[in-house]
C-alpha atoms as a PDB file:
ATOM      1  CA  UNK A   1       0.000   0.000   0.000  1.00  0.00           C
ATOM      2  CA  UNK A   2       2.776   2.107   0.936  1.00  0.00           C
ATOM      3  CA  UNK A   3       4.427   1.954  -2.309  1.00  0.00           C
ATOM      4  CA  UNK A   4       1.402   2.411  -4.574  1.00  0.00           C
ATOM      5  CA  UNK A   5       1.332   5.818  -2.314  1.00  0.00           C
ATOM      6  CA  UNK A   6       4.538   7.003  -3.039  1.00  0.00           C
ATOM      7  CA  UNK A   7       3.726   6.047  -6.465  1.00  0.00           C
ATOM      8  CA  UNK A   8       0.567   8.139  -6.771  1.00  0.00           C
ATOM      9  CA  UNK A   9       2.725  10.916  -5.323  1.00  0.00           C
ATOM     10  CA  UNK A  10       5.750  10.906  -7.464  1.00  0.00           C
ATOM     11  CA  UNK A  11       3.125  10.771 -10.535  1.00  0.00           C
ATOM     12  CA  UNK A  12       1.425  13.558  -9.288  1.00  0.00           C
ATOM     13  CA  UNK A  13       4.402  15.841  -8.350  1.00  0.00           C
ATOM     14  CA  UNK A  14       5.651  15.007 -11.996  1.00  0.00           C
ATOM     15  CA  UNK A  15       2.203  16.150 -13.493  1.00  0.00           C
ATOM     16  CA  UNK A  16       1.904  19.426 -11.397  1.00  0.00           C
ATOM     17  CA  UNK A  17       5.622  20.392 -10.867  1.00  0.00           C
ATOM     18  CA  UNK A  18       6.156  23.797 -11.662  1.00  0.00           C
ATOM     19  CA  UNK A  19       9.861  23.384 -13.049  1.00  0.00           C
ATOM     20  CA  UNK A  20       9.206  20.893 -15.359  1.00  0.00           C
ATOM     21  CA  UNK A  21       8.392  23.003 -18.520  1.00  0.00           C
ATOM     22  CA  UNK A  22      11.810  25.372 -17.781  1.00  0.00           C
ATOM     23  CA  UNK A  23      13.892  22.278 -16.841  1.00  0.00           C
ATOM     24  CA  UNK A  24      12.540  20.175 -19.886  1.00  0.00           C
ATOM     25  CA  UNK A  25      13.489  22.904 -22.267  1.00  0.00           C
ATOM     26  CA  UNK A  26      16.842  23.637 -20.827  1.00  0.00           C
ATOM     27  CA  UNK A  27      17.560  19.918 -20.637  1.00  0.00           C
ATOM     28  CA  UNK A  28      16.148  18.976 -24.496  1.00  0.00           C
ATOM     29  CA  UNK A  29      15.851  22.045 -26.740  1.00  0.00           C
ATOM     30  CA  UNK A  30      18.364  22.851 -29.712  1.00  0.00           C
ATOM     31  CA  UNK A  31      16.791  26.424 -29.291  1.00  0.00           C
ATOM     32  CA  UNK A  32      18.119  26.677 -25.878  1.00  0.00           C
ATOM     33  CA  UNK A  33      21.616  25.746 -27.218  1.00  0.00           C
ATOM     34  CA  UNK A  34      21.184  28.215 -30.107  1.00  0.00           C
ATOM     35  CA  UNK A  35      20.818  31.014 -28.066  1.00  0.00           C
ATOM     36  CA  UNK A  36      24.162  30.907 -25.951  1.00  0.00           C
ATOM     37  CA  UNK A  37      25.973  29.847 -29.249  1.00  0.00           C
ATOM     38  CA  UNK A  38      24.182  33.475 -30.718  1.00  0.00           C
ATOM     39  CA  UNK A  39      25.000  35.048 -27.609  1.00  0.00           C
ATOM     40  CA  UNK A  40      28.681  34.223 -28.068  1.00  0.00           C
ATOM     41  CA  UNK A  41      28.883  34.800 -31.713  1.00  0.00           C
ATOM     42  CA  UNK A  42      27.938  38.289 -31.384  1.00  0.00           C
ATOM     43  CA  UNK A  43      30.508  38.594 -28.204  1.00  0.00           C
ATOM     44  CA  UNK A  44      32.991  37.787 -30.611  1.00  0.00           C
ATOM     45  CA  UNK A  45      31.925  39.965 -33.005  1.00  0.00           C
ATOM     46  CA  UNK A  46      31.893  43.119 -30.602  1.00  0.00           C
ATOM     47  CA  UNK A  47      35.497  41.730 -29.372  1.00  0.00           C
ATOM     48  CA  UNK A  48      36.655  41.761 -32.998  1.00  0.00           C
ATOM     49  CA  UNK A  49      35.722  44.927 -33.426  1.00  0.00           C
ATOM     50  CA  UNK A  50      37.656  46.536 -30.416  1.00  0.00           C
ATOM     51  CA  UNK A  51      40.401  44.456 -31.646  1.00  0.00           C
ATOM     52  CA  UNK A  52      40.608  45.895 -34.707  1.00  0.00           C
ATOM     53  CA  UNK A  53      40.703  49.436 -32.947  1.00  0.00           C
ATOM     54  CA  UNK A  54      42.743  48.399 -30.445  1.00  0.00           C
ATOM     55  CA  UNK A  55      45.406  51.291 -29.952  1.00  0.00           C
ATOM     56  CA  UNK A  56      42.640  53.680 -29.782  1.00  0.00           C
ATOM     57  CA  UNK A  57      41.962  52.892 -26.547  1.00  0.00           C
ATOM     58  CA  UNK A  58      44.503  53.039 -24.154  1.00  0.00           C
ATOM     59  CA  UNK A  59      43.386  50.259 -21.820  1.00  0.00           C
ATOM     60  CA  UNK A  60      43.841  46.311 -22.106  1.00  0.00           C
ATOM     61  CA  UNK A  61      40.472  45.236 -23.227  1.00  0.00           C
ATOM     62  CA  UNK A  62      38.234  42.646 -21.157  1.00  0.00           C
ATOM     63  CA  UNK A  63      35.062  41.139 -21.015  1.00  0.00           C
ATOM     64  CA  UNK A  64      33.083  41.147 -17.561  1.00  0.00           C
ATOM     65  CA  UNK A  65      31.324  37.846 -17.543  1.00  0.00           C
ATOM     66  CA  UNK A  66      28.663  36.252 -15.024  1.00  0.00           C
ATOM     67  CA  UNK A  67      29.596  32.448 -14.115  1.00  0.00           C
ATOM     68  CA  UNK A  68      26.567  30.392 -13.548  1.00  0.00           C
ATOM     69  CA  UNK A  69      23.783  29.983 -16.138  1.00  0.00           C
ATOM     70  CA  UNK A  70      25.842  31.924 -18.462  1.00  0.00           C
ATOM     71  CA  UNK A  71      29.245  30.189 -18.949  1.00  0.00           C
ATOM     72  CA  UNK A  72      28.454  26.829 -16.232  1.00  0.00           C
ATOM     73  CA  UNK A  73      25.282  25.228 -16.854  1.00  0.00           C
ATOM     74  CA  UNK A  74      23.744  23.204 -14.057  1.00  0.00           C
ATOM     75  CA  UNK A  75      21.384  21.192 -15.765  1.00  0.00           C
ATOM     76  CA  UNK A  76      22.115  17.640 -13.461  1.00  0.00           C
ATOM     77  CA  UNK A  77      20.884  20.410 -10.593  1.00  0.00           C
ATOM     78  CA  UNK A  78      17.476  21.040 -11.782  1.00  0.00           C
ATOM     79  CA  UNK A  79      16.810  17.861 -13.220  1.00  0.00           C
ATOM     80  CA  UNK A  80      17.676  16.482  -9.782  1.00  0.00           C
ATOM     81  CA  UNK A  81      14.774  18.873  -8.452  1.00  0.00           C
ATOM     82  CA  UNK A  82      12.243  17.635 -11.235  1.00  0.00           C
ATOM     83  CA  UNK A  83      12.744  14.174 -10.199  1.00  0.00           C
ATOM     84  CA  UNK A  84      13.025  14.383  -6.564  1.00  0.00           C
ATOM     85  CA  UNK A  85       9.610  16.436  -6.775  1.00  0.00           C
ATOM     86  CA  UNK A  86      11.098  19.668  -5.802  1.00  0.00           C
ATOM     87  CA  UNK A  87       9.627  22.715  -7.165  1.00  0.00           C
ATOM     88  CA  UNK A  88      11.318  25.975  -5.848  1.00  0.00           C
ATOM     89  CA  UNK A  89      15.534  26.424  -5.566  1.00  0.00           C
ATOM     90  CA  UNK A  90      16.371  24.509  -2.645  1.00  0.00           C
ATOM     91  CA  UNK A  91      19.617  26.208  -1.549  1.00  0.00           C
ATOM     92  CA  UNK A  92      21.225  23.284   0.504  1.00  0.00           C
ATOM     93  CA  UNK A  93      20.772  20.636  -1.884  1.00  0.00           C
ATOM     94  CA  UNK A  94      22.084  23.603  -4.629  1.00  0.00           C
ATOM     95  CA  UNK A  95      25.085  23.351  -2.151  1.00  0.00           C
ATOM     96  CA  UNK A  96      25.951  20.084  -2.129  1.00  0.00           C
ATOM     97  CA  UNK A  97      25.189  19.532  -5.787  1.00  0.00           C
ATOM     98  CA  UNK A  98      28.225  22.488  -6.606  1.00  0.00           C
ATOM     99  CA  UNK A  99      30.578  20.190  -4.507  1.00  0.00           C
ATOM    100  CA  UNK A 100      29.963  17.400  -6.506  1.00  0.00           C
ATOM    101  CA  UNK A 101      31.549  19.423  -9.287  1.00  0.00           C
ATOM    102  CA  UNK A 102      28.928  18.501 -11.983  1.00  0.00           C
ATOM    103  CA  UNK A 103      28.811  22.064 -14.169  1.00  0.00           C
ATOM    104  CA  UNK A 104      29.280  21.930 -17.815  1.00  0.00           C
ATOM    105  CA  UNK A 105      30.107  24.239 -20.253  1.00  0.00           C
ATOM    106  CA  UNK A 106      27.466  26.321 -21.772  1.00  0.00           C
ATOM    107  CA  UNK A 107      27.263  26.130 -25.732  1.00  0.00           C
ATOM    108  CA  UNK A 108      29.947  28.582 -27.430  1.00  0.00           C
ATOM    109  CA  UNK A 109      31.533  29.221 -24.130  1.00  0.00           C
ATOM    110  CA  UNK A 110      35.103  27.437 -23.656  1.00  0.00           C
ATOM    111  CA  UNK A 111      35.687  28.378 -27.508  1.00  0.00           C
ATOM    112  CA  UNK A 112      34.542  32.323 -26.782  1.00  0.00           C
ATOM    113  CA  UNK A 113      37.214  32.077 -24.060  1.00  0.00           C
ATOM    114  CA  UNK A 114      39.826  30.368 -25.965  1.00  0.00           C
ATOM    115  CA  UNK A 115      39.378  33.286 -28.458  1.00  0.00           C
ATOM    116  CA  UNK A 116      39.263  36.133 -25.786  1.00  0.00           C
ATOM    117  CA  UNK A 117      42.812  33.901 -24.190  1.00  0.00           C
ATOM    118  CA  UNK A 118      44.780  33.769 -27.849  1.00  0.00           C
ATOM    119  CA  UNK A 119      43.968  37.443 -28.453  1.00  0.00           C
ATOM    120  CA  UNK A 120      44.730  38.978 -25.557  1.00  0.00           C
ATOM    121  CA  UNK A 121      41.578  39.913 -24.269  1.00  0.00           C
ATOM    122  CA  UNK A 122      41.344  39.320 -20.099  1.00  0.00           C
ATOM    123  CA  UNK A 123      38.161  37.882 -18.710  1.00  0.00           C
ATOM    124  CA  UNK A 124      36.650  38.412 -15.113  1.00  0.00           C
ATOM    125  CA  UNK A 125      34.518  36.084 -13.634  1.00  0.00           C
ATOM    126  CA  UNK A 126      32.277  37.801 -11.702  1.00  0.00           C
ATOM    127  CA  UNK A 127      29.347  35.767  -9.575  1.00  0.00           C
ATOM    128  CA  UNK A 128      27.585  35.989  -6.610  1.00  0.00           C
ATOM    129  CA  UNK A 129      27.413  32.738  -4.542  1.00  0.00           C
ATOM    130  CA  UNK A 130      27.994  31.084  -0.684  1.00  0.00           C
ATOM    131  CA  UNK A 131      29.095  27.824  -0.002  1.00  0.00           C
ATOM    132  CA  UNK A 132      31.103  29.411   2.901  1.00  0.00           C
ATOM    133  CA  UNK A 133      35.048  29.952   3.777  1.00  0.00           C
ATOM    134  CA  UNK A 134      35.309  27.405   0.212  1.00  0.00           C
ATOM    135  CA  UNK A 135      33.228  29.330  -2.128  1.00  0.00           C
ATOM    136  CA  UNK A 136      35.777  30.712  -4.096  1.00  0.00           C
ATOM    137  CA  UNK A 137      38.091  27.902  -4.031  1.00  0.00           C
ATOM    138  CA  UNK A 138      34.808  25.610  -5.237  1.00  0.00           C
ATOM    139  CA  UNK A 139      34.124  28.423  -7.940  1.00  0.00           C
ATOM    140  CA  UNK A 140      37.757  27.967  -9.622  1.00  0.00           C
ATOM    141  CA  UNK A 141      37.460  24.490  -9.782  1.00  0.00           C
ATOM    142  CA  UNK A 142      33.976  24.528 -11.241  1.00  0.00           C
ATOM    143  CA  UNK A 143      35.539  26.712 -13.804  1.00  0.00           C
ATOM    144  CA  UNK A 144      38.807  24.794 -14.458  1.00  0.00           C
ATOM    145  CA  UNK A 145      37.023  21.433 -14.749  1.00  0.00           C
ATOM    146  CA  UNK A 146      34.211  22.483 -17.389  1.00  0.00           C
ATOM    147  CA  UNK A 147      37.668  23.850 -19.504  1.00  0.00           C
ATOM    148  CA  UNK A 148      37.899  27.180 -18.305  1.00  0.00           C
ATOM    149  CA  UNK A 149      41.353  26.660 -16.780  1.00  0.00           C
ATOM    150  CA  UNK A 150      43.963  28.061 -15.277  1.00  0.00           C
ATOM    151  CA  UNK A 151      41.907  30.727 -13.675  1.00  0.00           C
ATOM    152  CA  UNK A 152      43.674  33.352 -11.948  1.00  0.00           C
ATOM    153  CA  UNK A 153      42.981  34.399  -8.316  1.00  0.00           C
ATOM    154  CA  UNK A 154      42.773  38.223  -9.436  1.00  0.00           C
ATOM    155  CA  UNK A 155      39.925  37.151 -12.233  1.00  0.00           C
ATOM    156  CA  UNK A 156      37.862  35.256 -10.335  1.00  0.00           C
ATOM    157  CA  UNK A 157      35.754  37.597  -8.086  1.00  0.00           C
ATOM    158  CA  UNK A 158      33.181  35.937  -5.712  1.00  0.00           C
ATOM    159  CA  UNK A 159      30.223  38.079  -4.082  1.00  0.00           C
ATOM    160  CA  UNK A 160      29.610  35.770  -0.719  1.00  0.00           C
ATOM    161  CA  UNK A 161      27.337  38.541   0.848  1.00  0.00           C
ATOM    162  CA  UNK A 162      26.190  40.968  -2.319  1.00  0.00           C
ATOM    163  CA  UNK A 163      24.457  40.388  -5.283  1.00  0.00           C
ATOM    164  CA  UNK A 164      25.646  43.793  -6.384  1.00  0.00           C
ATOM    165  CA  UNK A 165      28.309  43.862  -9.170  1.00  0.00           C
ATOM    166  CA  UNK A 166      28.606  47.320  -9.833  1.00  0.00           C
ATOM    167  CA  UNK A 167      31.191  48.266  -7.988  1.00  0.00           C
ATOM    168  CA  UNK A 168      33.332  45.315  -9.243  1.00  0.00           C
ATOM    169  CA  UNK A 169      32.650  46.534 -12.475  1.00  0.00           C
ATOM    170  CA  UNK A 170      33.570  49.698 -11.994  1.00  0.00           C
ATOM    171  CA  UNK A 171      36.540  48.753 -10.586  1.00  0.00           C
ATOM    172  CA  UNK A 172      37.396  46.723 -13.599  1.00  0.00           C
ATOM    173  CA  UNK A 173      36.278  49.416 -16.198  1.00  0.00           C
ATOM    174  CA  UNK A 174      39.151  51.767 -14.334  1.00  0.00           C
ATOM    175  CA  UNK A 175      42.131  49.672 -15.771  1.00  0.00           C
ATOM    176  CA  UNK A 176      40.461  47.947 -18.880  1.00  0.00           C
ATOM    177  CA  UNK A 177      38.416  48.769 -21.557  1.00  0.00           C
ATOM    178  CA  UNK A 178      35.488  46.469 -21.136  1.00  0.00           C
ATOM    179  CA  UNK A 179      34.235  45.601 -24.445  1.00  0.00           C
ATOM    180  CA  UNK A 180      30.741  43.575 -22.885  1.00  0.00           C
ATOM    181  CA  UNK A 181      29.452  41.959 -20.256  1.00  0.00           C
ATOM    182  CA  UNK A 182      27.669  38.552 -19.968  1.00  0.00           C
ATOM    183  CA  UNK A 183      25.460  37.371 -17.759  1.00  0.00           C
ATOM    184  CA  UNK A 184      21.799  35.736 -17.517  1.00  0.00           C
ATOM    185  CA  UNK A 185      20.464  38.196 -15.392  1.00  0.00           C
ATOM    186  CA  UNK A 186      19.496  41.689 -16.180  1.00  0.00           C
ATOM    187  CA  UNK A 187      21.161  42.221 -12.544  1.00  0.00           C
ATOM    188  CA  UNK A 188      24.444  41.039 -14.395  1.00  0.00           C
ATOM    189  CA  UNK A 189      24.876  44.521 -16.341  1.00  0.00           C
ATOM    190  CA  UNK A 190      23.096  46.927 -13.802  1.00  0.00           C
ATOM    191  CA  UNK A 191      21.628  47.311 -10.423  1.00  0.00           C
ATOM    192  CA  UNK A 192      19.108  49.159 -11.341  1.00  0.00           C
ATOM    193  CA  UNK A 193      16.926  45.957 -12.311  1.00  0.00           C
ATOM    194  CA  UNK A 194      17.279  45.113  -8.353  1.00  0.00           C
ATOM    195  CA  UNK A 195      13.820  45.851  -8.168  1.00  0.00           C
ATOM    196  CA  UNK A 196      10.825  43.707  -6.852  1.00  0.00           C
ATOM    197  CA  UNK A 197       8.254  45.138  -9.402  1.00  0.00           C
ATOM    198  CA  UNK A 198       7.556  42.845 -12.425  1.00  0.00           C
ATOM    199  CA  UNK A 199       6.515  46.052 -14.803  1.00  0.00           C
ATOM    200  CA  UNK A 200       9.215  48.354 -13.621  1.00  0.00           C
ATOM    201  CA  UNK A 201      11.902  45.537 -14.730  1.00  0.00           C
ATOM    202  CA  UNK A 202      10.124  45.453 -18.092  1.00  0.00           C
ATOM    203  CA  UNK A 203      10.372  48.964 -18.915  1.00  0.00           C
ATOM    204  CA  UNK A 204      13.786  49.604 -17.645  1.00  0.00           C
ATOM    205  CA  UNK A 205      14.638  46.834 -20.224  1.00  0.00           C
ATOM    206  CA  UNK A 206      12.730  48.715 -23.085  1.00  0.00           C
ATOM    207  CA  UNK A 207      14.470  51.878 -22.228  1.00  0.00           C
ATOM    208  CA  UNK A 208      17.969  50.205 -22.299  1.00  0.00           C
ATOM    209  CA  UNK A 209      17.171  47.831 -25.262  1.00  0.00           C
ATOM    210  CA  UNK A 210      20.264  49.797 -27.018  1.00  0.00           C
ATOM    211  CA  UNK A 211      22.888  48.009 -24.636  1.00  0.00           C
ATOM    212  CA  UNK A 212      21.133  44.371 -25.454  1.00  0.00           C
ATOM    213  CA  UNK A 213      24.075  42.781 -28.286  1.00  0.00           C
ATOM    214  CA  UNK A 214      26.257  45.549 -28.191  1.00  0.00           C
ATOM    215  CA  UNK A 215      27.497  46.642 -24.318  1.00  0.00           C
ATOM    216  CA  UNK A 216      25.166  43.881 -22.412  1.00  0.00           C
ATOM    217  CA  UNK A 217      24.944  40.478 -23.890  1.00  0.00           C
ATOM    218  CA  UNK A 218      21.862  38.356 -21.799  1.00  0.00           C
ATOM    219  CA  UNK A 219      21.475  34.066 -21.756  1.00  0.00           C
ATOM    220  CA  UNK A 220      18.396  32.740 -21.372  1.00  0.00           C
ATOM    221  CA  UNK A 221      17.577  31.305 -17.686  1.00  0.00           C
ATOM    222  CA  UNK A 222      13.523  30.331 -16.956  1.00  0.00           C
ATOM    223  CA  UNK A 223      14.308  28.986 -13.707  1.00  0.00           C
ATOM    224  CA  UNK A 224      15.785  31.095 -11.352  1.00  0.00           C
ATOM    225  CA  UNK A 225      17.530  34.898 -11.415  1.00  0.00           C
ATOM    226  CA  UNK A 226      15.791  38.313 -10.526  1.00  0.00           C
ATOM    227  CA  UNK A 227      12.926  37.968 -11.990  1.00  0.00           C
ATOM    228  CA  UNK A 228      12.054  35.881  -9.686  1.00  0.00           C
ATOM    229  CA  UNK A 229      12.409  38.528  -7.002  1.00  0.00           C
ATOM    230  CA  UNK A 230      10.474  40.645  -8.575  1.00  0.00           C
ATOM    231  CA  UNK A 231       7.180  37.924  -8.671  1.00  0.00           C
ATOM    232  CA  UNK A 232       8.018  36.830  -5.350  1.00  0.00           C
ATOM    233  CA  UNK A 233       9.561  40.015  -3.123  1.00  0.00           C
ATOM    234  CA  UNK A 234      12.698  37.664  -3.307  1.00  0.00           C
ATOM    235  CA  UNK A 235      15.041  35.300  -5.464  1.00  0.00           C
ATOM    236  CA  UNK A 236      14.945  32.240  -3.158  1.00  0.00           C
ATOM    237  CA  UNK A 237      11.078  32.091  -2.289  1.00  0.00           C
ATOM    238  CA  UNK A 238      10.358  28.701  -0.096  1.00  0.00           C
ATOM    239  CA  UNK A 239       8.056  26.149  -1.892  1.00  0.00           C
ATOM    240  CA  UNK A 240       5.016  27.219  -0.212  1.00  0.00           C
ATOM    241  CA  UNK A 241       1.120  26.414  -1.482  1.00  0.00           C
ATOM    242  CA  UNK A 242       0.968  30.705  -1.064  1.00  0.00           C
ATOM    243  CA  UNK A 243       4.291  31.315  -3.103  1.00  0.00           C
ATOM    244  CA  UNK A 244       2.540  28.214  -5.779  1.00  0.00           C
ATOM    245  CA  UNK A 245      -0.295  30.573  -6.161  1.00  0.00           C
ATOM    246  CA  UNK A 246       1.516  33.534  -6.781  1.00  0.00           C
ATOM    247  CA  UNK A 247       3.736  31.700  -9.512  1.00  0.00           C
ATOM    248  CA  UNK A 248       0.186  30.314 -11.220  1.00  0.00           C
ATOM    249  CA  UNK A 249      -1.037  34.337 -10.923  1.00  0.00           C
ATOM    250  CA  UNK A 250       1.919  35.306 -12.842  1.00  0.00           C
ATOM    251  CA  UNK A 251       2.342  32.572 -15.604  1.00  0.00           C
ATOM    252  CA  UNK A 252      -1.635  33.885 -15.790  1.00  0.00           C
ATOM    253  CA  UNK A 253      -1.214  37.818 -15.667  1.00  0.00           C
ATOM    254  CA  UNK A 254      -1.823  38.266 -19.290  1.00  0.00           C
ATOM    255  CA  UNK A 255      -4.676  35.823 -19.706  1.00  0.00           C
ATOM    256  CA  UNK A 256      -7.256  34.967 -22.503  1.00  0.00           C
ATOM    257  CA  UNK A 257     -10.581  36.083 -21.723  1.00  0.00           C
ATOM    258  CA  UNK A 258     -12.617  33.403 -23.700  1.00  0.00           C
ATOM    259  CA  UNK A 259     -16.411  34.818 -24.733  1.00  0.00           C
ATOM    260  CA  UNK A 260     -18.946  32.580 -22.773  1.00  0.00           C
ATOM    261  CA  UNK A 261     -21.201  31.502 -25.646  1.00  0.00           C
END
């Protein structure tokens, strides 16, 4: 009896999990993969073009980049949650699954690099995360095993308590010319998305759609990010039948209003 229970209850949690369309399409679809191999052709392109100007600028040219969901993928990770009937982030299972060292490459990545390495061109890794005192020494190692290797200490920058790269950034953009930044989150390029208001996101992206392929090159992540805080009122909501609701709400927002015959 038992066991025709748990059955009922994985089949059910598959039916009505509410990662299972995001997951499935990072996990299956050739679009997905198209659109970080786009993303990185058009990197390339921007970097060839400061390359070809390259004396105009005074600087050593770099690229800024974001680490997770934009050069790491961490697809085992949420298909892990899909099958173990999780359906928000779960941050200490997301801990232990980034010591098993189980990130690969995102499509275009490693070669974008290799090109940005044999030309000269620095990277940064830039990326908020906390697995504690090892968090940095578990982000280099993530990064050297999915090909990104050597990475030096001074290009690695971990955010333990901030989600705010700015001031990195700006840092960076003192010594280098900075030819774009990467990242899956609009966050990535600009605090100013660090709001919690779903609309307000939406037209600060409109009014910056400019910077989109030229300065501020964005990866496509349905699963988690800040937009997520905006929905929610923050990026790591708990799976919660409330928090459920307001997800259902927001996949709804902009709903068909079918005539009643």
């Amino acid at each position: 009896m038992c066991a025709v229970l748990t059955m009922i209850s994985s089949t059910l949690n598959a039916q009505q999990n509410n990662l299972a369309y995001a997951v499935a399409w990072k996990q299956t679809a050739a679009e997905h993969a198209a659109l970080y191999y786009q993303g990185f052709n058009i990197a390339r392109m921007q970097v060839e073009a400061a390359l070809s100007k390259r004396s105009d600028f005074g600087k050593p040219l770099a690229i800024i980049s974001d680490v997770d969901e934009t050069l790491l993928l961490s697809n085992s990770y949420w298909g892990y949650m899909v099958a173990s009937g999780n359906d928000f982030f779960n941050d200490a299972e997301w801990d232990n699954w980034v010591e098993e060292d189980l990130f690969t490459p995102s499509p275009g990545s490693v070669e974008f690099a290799e090109f940005c390495r044999l030309n000269d061109v620095d990277i940064f890794f830039v990326t908020n995360r906390n697995q504690g005192v090892s968090t940095f020494d578990l982000a280099r190692r993530n990064l050297q095993t999915a090909g990104f290797g050597p990475v030096e200490s001074d290009h690695l920058i971990v955010l333990r308590e901030s989600s705010n790269k700015e001031v990195i950034q700006q840092q960076i953009m003192q010594d280098y010319e900075v030819v774009v930044l990467l990242g899956d989150n609009l966050n990535d390029f600009s605090r100013d998305y660090y709001v919690t208001d779903v609309d307000e996101r939406r037209l600060l992206a409109s009014e910056n759609r400019r910077n989109f392929g030229a300065k501020n090159i964005i990866f496509p992540n349905p699963t988690d990010g800040h937009w997520i805080r905006a929905i929610f009122g923050e990026s790591e909501p708990p799976a919660s039948n409330t928090n459920r609701e307001m997800l259902h709400s927001a996949a709804s927002r902009s709903a068909w209003q079918k005539a009643q015959n």
